[in-house]
C-alpha atoms as a PDB file:
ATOM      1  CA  UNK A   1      98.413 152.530 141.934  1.00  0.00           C
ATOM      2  CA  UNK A   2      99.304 152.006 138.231  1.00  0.00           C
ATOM      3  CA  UNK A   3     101.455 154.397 135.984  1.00  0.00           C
ATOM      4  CA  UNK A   4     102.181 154.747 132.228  1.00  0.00           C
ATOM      5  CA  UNK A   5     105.590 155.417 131.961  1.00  0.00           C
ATOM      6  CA  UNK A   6     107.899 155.702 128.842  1.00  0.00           C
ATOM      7  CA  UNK A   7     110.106 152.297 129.258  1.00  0.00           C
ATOM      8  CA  UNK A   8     113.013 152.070 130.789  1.00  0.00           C
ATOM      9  CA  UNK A   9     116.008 149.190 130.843  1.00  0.00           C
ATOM     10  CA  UNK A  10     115.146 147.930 134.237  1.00  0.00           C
ATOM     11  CA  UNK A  11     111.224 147.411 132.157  1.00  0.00           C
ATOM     12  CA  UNK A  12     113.163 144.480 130.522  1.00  0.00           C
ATOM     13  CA  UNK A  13     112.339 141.427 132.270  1.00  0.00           C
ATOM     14  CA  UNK A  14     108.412 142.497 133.114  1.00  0.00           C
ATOM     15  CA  UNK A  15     108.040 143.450 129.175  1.00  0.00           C
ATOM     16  CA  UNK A  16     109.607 139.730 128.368  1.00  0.00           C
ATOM     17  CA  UNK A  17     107.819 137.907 130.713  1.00  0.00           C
ATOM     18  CA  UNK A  18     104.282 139.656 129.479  1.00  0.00           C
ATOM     19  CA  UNK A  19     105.222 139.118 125.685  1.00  0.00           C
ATOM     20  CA  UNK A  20     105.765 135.879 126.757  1.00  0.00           C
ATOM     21  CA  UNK A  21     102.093 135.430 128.281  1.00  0.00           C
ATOM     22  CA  UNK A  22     100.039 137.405 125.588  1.00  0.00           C
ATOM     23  CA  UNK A  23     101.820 136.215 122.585  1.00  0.00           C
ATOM     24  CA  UNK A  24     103.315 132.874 123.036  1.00  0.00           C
ATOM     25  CA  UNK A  25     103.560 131.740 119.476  1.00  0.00           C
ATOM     26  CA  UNK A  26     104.657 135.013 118.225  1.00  0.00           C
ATOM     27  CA  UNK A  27     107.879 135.454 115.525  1.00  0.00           C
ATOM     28  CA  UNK A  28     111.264 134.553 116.428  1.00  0.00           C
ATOM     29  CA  UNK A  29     112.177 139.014 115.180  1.00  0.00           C
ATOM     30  CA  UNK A  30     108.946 140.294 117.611  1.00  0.00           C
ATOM     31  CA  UNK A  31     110.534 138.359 120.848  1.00  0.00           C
ATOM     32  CA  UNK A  32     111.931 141.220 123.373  1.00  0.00           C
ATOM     33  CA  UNK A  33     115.301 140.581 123.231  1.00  0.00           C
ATOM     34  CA  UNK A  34     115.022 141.061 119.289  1.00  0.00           C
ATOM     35  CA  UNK A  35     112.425 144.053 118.784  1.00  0.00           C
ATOM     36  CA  UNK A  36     113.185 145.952 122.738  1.00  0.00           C
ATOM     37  CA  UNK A  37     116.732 147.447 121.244  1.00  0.00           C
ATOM     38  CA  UNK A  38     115.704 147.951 117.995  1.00  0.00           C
ATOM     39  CA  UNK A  39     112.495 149.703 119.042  1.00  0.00           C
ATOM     40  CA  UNK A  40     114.607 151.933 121.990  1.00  0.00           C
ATOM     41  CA  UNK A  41     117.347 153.419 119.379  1.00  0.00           C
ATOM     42  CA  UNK A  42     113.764 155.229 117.044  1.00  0.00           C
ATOM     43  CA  UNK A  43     111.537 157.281 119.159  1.00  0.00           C
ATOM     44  CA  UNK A  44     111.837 155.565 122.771  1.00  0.00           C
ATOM     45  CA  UNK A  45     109.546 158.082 123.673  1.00  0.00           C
ATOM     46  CA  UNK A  46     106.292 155.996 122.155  1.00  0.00           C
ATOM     47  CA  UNK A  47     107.670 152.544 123.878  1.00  0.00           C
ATOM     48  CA  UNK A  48     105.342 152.973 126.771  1.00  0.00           C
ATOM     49  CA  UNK A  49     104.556 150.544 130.034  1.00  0.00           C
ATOM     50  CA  UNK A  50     101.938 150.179 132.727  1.00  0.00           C
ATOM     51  CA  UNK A  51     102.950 149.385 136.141  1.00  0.00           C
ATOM     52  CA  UNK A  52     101.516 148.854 139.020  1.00  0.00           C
ATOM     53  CA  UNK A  53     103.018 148.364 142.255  1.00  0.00           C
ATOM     54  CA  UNK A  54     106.400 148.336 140.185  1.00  0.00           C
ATOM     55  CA  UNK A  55     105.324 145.305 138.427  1.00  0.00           C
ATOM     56  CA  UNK A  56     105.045 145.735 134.063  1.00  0.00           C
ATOM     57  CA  UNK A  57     101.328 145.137 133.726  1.00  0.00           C
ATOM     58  CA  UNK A  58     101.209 145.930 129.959  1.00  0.00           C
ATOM     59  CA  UNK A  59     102.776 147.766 127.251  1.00  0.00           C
ATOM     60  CA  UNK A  60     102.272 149.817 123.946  1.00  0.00           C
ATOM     61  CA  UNK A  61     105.364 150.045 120.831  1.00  0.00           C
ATOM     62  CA  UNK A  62     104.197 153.313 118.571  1.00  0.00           C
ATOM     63  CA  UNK A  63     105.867 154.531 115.695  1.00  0.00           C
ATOM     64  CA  UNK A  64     105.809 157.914 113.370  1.00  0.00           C
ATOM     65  CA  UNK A  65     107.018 157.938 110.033  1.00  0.00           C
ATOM     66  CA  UNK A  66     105.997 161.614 109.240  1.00  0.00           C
ATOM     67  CA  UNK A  67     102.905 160.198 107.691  1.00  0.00           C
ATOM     68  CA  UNK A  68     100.638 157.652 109.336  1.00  0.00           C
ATOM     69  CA  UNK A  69     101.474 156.059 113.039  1.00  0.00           C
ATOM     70  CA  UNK A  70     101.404 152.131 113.699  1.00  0.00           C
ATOM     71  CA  UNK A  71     100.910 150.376 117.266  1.00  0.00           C
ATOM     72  CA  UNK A  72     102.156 147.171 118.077  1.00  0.00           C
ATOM     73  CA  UNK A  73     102.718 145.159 120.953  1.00  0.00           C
ATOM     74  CA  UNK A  74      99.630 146.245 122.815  1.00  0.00           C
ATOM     75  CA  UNK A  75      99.588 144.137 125.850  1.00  0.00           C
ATOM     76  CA  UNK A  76      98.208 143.502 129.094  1.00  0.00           C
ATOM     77  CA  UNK A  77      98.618 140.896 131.810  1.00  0.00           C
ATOM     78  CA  UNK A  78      95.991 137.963 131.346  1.00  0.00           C
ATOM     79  CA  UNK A  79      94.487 139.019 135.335  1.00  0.00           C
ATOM     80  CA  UNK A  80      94.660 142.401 134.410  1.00  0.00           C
ATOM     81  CA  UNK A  81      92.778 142.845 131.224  1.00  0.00           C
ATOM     82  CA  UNK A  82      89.301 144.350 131.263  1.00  0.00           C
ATOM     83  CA  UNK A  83      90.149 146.788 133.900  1.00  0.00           C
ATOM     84  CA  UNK A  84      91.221 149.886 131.837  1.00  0.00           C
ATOM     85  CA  UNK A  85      94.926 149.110 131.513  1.00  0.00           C
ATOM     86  CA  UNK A  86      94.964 148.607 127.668  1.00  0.00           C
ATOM     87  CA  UNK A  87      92.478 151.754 127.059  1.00  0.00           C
ATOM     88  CA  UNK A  88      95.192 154.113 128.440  1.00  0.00           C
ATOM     89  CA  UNK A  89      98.181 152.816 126.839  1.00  0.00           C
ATOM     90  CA  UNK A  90      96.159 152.928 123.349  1.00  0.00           C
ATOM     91  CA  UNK A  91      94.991 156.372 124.955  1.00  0.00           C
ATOM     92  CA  UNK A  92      98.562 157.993 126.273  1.00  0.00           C
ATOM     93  CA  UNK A  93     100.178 156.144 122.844  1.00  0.00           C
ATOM     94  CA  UNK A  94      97.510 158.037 120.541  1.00  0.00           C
ATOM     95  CA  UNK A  95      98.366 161.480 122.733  1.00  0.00           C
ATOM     96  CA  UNK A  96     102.305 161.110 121.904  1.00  0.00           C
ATOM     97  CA  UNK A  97     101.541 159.972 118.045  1.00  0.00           C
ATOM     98  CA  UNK A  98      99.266 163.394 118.235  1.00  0.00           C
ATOM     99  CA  UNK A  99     101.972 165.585 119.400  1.00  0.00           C
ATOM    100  CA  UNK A 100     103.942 164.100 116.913  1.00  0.00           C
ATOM    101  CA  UNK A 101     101.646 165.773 114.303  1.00  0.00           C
ATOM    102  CA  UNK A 102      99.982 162.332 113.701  1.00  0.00           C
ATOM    103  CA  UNK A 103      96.653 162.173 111.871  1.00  0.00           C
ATOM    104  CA  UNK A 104      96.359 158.658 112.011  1.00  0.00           C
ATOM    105  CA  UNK A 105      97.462 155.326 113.559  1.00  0.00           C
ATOM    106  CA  UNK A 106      97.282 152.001 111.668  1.00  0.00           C
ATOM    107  CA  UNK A 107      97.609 148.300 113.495  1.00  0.00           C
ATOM    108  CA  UNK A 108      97.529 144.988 112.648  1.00  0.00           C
ATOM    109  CA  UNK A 109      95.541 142.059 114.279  1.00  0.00           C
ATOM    110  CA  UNK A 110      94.921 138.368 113.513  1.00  0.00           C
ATOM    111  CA  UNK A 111      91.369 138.280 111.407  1.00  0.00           C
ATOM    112  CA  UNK A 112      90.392 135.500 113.888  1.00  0.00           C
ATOM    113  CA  UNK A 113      91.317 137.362 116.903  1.00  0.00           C
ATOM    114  CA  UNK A 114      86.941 138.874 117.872  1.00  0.00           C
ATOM    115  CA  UNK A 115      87.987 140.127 121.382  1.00  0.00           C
ATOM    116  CA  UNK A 116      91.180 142.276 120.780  1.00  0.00           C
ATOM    117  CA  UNK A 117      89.189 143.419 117.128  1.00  0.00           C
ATOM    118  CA  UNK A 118      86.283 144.425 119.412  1.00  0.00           C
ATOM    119  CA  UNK A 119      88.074 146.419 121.692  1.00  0.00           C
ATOM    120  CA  UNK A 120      90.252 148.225 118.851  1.00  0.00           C
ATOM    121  CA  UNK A 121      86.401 149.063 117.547  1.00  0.00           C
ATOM    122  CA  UNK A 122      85.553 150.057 121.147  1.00  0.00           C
ATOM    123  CA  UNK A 123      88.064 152.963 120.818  1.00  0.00           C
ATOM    124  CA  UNK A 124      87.131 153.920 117.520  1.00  0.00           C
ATOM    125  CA  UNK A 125      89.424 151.881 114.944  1.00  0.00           C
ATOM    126  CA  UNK A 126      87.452 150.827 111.927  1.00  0.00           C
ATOM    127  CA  UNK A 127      88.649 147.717 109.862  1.00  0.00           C
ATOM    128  CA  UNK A 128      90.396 148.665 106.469  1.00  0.00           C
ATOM    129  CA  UNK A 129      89.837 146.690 103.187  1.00  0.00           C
ATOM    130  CA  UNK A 130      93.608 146.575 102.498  1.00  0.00           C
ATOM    131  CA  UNK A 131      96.216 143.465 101.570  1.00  0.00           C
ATOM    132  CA  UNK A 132      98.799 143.658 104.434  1.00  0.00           C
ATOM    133  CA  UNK A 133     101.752 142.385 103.083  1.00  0.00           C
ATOM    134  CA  UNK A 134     105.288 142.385 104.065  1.00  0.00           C
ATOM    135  CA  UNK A 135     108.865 140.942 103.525  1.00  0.00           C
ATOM    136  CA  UNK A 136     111.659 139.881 105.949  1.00  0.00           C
ATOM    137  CA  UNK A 137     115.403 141.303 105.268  1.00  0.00           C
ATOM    138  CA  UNK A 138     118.120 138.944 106.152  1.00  0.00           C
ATOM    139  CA  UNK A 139     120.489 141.060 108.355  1.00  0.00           C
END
C-alpha cells in the first residue's frame, strides 16, 4: 500500500537514490545532500514522500513565502510513474500550501520537457508568459 508522508531522516537514501534516477544531470546546489537540510530547517512540513512497501517511490519540496507557493522536486520512480503517485503528492502538496493560506503555487519546468508540462496542465497549471531568472550566492 503506498503513503504520503511528511519526510523523515531515515527518507534520506530513497529521496537520493530517486533524485538520482529522475534528474541525473541536475545542479551540483539541487543534489540531496545539498537542498534535503536546507529544505528540512523552513517548513519540513511541505517536504513530502510516497512510499510504498517502505520503499521512497517519489517526492514533492513546497514552499510559502506569505504570498505565492513554489513546488520543486516533484518526482516519481521511472516504474512507478503513470499510476497516480505524482497526482497525490502535487494533490496533498497543494492541500498543505492551502492551509497555509496559499492562493497560488508557481513551478518551473524545462520548455522542452512535453510529458511532465502535460501532466502539470492535466492538473490545472497553465503556462505563464514570464522571464524566469535567477542568481546564485556564493556561501
Amino acid at each position: 500500500m503506498m503513503e504520503i508522508v511528511t519526510y523523515k531522516d531515515h527518507h534520506f537514501a530513497g529521496v537520493e537514490a530517486l533524485w538520482e534516477e529522475v534528474f541525473p544531470a541536475d545542479s551540483p546546489w539541487n543534489k540531496a545532500a545539498v537542498a534535503i537540510p536546507e529544505k528540512i530547517k523552513v517548513q519540513p512540513e511541505l517536504f513530502i514522500v510516497a512510499e510504498y512497501l517502505g520503499e521512497v517511490i517519489g517526492t514533492v519540496m513546497a514552499g510559502y513565502d506569505g504570498h505565492r507557493g513554489w513546488l520543486y522536486t516533484v518526482a516519481v520512480k521511472t516504474e512507478h510513474q503513470r499510476r497516480g503517485v505524482g497526482s497525490l503528492l502535487l494533490a496533498e502538496a497543494e492541500l498543505r500550501l492551502t492551509h497555509l493560506g496559499c492562493g497560488k503555487a508557481n513551478l518551473q519546468i524545462r520548455a522542452e520537457n512535453e510529458a511532465v508540462r502535460g501532466f502539470y496542465r492535466r492538473h490545472g497549471y497553465l503556462v505563464e508568459e514570464r522571464i524566469s531568472m535567477g542568481k546564485r550566492f556564493d556561501r
